[in-house]
Structure formats: C-alpha cells, structure tokens
N, C-alpha and C. Protein backbone atom coordinates (compact mmCIF):
# COMPACT_ATOMS: atom_id res chain seq x y z
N UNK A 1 -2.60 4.35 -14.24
CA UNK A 1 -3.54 3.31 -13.82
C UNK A 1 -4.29 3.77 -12.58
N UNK A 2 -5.37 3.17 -12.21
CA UNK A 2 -6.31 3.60 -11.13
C UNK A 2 -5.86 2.46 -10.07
N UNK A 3 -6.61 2.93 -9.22
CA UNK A 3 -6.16 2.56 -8.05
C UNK A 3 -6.68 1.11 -8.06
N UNK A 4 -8.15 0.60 -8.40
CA UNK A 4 -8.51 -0.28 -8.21
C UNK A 4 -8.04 -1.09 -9.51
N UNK A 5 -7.19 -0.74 -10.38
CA UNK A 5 -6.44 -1.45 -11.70
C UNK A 5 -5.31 -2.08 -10.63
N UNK A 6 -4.33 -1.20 -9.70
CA UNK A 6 -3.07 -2.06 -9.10
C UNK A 6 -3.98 -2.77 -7.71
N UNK A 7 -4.65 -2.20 -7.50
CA UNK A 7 -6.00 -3.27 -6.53
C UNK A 7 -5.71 -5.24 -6.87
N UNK A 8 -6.68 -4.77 -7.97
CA UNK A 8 -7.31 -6.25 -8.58
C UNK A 8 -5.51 -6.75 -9.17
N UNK A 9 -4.87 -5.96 -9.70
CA UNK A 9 -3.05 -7.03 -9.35
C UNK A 9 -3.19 -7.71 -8.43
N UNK A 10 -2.73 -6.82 -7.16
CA UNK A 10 -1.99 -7.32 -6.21
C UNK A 10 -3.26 -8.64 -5.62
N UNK A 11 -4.51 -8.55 -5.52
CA UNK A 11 -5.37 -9.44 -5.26
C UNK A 11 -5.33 -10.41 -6.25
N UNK A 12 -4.81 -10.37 -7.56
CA UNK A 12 -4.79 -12.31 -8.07
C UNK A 12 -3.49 -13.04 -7.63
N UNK A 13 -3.05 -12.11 -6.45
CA UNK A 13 -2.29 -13.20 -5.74
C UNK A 13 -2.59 -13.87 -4.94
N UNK A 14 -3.52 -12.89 -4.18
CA UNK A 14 -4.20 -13.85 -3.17
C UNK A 14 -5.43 -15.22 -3.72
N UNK A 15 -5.37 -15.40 -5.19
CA UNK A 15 -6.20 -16.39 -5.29
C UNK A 15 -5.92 -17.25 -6.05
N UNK A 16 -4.74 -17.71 -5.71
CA UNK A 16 -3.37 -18.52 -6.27
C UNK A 16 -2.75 -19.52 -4.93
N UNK A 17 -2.82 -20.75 -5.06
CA UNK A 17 -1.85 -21.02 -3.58
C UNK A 17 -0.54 -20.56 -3.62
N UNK A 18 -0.09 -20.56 -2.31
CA UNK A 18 1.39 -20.30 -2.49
C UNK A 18 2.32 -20.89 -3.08
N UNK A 19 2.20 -22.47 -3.51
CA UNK A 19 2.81 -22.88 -4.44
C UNK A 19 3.06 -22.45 -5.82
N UNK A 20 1.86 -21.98 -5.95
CA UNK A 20 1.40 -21.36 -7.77
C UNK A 20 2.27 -20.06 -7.86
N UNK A 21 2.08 -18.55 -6.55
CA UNK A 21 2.51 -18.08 -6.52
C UNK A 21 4.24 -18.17 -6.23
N UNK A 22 4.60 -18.80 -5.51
CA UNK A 22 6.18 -19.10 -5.79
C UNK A 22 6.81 -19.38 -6.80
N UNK A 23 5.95 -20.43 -7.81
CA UNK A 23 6.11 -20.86 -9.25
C UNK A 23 5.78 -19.80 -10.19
N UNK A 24 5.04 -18.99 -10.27
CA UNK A 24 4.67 -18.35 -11.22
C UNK A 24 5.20 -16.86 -11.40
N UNK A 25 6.38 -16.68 -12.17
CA UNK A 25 6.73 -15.40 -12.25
C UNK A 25 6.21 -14.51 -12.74
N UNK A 26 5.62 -14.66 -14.00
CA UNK A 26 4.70 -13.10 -14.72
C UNK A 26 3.78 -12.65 -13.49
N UNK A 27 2.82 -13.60 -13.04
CA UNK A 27 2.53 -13.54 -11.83
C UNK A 27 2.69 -12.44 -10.22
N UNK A 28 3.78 -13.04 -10.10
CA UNK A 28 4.85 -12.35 -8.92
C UNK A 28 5.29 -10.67 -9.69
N UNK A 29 5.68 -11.19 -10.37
CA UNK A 29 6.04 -9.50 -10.90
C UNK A 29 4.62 -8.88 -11.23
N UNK A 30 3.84 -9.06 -11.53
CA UNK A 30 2.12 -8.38 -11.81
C UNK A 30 2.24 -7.76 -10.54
N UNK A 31 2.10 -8.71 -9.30
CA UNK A 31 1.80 -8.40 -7.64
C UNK A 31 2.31 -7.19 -7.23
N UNK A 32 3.75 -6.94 -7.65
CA UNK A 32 4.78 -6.42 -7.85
C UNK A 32 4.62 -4.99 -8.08
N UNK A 33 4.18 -5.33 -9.30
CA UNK A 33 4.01 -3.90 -9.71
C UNK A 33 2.65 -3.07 -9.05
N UNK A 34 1.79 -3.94 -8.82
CA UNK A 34 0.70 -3.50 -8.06
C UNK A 34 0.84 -2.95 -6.69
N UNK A 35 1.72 -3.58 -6.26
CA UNK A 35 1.87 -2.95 -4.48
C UNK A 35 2.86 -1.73 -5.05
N UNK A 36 3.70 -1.53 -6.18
CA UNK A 36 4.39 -0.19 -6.15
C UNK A 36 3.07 0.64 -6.66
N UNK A 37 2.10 -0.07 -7.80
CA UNK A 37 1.67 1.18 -7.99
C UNK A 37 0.54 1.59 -7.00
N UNK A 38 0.06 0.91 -5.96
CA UNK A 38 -0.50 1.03 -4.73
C UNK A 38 0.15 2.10 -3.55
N UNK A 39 1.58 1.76 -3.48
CA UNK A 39 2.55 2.79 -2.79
C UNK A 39 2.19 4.30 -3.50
N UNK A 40 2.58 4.13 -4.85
CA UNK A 40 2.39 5.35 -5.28
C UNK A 40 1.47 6.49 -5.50
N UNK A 41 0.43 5.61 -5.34
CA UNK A 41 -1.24 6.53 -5.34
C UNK A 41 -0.96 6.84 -4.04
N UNK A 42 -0.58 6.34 -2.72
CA UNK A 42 -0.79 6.62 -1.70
C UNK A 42 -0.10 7.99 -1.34
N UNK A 43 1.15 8.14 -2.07
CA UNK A 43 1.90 9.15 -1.62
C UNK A 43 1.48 9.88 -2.65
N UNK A 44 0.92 10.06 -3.75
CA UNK A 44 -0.02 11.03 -4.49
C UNK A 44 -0.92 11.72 -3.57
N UNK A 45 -1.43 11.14 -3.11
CA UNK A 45 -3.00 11.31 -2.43
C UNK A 45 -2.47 12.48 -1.25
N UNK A 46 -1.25 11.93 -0.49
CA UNK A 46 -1.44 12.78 0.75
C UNK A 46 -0.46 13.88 0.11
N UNK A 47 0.34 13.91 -0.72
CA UNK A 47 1.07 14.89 -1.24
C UNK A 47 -0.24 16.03 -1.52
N UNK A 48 -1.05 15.55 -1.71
CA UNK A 48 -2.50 16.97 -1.90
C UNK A 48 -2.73 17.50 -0.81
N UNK A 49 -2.33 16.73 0.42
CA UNK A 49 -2.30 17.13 1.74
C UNK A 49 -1.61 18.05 2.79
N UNK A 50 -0.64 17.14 2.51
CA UNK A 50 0.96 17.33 3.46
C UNK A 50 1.94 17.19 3.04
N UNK A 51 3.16 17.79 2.74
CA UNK A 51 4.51 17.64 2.37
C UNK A 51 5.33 16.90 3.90
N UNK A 52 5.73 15.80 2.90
CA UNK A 52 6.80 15.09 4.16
C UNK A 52 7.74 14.78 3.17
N UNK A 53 9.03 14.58 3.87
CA UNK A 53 10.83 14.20 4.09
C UNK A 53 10.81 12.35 3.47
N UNK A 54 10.04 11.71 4.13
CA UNK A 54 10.47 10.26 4.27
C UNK A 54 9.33 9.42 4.70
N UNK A 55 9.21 8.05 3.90
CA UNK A 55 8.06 7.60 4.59
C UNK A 55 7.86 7.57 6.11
N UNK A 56 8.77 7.80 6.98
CA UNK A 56 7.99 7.57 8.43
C UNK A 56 7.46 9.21 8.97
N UNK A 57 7.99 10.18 7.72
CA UNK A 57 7.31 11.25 8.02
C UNK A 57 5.83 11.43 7.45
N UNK A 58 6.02 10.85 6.36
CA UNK A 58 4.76 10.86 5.86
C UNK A 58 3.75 10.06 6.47
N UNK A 59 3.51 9.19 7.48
CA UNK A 59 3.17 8.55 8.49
C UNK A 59 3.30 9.42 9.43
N UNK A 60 3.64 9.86 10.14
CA UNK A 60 3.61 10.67 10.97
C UNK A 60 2.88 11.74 11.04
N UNK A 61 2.96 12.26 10.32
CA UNK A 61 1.73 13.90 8.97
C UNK A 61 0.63 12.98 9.37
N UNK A 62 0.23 11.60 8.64
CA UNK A 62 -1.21 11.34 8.41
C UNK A 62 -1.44 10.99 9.90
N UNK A 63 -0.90 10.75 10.72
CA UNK A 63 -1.21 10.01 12.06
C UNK A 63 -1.60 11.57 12.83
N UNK A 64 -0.84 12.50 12.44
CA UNK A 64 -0.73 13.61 13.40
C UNK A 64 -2.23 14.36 12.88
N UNK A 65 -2.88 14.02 11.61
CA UNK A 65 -3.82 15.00 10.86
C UNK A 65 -5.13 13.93 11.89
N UNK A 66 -4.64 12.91 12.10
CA UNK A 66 -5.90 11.88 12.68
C UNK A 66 -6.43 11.12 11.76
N UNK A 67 -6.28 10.98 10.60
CA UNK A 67 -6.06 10.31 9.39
C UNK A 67 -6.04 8.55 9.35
N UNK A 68 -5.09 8.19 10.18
CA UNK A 68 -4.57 7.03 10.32
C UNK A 68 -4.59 7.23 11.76
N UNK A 69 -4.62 5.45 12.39
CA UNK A 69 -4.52 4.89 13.94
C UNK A 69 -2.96 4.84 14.05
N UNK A 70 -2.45 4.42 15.32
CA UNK A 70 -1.48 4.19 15.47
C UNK A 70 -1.23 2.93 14.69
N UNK A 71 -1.83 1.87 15.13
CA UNK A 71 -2.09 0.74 14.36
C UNK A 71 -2.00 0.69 13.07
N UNK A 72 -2.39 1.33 12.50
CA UNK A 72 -2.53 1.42 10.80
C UNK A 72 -1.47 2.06 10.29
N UNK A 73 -0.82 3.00 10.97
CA UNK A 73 0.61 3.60 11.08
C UNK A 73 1.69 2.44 11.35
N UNK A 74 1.80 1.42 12.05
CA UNK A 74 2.76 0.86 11.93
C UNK A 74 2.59 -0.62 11.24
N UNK A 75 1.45 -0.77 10.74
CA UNK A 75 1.00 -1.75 9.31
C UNK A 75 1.95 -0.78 8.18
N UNK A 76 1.28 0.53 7.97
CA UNK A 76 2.01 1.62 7.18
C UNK A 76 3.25 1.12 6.66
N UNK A 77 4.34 1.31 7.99
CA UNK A 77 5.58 1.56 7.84
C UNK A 77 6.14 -0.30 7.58
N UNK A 78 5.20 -1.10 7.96
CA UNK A 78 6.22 -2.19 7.53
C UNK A 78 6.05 -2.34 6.19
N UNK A 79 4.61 -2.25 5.71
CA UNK A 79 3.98 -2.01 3.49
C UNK A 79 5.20 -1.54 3.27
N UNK A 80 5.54 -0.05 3.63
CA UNK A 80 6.50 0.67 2.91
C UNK A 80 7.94 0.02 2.67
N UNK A 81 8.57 -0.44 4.10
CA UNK A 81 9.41 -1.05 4.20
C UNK A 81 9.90 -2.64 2.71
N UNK A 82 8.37 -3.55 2.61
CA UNK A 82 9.04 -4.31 1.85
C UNK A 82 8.46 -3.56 0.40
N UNK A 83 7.80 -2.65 0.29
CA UNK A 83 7.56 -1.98 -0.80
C UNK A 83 8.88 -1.15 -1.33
N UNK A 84 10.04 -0.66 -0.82
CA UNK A 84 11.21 -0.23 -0.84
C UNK A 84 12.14 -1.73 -1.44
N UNK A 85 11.72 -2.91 -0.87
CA UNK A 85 12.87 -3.68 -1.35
C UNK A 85 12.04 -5.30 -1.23
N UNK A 86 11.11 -4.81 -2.72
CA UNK A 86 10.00 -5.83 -3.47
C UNK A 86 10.87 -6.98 -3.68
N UNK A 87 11.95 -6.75 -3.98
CA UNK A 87 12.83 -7.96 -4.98
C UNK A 87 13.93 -8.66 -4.00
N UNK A 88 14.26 -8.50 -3.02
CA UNK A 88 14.64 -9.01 -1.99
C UNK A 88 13.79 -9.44 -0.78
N UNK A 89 12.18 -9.94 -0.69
CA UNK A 89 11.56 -10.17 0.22
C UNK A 89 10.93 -11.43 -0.38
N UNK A 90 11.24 -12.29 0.71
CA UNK A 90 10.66 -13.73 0.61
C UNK A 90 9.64 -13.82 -0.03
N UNK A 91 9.50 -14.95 -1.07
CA UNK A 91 7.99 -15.34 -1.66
C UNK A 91 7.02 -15.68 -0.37
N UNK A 92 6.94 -16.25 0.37
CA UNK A 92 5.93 -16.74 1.30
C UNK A 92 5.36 -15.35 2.12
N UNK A 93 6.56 -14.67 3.02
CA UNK A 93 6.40 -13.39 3.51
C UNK A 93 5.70 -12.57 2.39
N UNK A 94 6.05 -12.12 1.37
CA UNK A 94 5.52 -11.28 0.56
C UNK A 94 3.42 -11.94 0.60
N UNK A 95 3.65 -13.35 0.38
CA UNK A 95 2.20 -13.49 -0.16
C UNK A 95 1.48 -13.42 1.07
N UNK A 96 2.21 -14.07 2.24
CA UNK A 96 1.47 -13.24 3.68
C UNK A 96 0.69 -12.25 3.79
N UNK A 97 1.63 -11.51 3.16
CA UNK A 97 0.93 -9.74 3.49
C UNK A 97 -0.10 -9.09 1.95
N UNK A 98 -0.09 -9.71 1.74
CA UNK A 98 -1.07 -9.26 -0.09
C UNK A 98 -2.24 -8.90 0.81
N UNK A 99 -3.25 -9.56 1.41
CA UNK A 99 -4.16 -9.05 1.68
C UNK A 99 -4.23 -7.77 2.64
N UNK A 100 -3.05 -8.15 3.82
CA UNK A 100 -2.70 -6.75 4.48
C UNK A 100 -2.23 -5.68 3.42
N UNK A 101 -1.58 -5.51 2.56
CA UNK A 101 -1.15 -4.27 1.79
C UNK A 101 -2.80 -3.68 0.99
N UNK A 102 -3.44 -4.46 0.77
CA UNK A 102 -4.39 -3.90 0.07
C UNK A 102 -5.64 -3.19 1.12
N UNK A 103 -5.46 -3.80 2.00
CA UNK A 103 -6.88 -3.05 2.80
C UNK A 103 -6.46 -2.23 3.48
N UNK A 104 -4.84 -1.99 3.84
CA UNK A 104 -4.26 -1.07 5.05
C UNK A 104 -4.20 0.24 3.96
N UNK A 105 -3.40 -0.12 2.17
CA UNK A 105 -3.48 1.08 1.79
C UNK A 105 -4.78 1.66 1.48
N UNK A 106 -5.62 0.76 1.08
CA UNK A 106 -7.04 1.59 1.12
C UNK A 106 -7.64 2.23 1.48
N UNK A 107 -7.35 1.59 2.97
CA UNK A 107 -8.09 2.73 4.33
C UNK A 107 -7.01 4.42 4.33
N UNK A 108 -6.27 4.16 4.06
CA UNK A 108 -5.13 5.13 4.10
C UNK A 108 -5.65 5.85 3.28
N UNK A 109 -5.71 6.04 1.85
CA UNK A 109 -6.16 6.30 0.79
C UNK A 109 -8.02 7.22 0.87
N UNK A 110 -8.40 6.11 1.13
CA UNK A 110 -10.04 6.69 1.89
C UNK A 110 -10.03 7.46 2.57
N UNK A 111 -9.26 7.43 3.56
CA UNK A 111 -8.92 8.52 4.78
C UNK A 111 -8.60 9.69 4.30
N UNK A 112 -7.72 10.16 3.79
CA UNK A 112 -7.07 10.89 2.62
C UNK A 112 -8.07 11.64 1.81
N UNK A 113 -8.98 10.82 1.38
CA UNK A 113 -9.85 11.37 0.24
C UNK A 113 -10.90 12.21 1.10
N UNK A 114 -11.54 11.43 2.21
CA UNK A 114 -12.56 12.17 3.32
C UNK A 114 -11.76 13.65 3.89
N UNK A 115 -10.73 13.10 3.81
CA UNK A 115 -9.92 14.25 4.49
C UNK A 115 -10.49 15.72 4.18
N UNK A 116 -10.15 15.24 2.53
CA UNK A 116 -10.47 15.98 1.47
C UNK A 116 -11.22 16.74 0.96
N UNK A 117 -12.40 16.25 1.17
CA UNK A 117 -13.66 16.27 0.73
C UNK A 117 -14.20 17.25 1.84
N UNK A 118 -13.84 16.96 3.34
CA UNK A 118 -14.54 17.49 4.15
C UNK A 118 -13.76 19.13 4.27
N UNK A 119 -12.57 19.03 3.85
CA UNK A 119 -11.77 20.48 4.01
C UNK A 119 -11.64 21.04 2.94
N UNK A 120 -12.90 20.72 1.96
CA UNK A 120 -12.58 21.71 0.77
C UNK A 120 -13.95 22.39 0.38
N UNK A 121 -14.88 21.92 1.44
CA UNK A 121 -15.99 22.90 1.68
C UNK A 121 -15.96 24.02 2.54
C-alpha cells in the first residue's frame, strides 16, 4: 500500500467523534493498521538512508543527518512508542494523536525523500 492509502486510514478517524470512534471497531482497527502501515514506510524510507539498532536510534540518525528537529524527534519517539503497543493504548489517547501521527510522519518521510533527492545528484 502507498503511503497516502495508510494516510487517508488513519484520517477517517479523525472525522468520526470520539464516541463513534470508541464504538466502532472495523473502524479502530482500519486506524490501526494505518498508523502501522505509516510506521512502516517510515522505517523503509530511512533504511535507504541509514542503518539503525532501535527506534530511538533511528531518531537519532535522522536528527543527527538534520532531517528532523529536536521537536519532531521527540513527537517521533512517543508515535513509535504507542505504535509498538496499538492494542493496549486508550481509545481517547489514541484518537488524540491521529492527527499528530499523520503530519509528524509525513514531515519525517518528506524529509527523507529531499534528503534523497538532493544526495543523489
């Protein structure tokens, strides 16, 4: 799937109240799968980059390349964090952050790609 396929997932959560989303499981699991397959493009992307150990290394690589802010580095590491343990994180907390997971991995992702683009001329 493309990136903007687990994109537009994880965003029909955000246009659901949180009631709907607490109620609605096919739903919740869609979201679900979208922020993993969002995680996973991400560590695709810089794997073209940088080899790292662990997500806070792999954060660390993109922060150290100038890639990512500090800021966006520790948005980073909390995504990853409930992205590691989707099925144990509060419905409300989880729908909190839908819009943060999608624009923090993006920029990450974008960053990544410029990276790219500019060091392969």
């Amino acid at each position: 799937m493309s990136f903007w396929e687990y994109y537009r997932m994880v965003e029909k959560g955000t246009l659901v109240s949180i009631e709907e989303f607490k109620s609605n499981r096919k739903l919740k699991e869609s979201v679900k799968n979208g922020i993993k397959g969002l995680v996973k493009l991400l560590f695709q992307e810089a794997d073209k980059i940088i080899k790292f150990d662990s997500n806070e290394d792999l954060i660390f690589q993109l922060m150290k390349l100038g890639l990512i802010s500090p800021t966006l580095a520790q948005e980073l590491l909390d995504i990853l964090k409930i992205a590691d343990n989707l099925d144990n994180v509060d419905d409300e907390i989880l729908y909190s952050m839908l819009v943060r997971i999608m624009e923090d991995v993006e920029e990450a992702i974008n960053n990544i790609g410029k990276y790219m683009v500019k060091n392969s001329s």
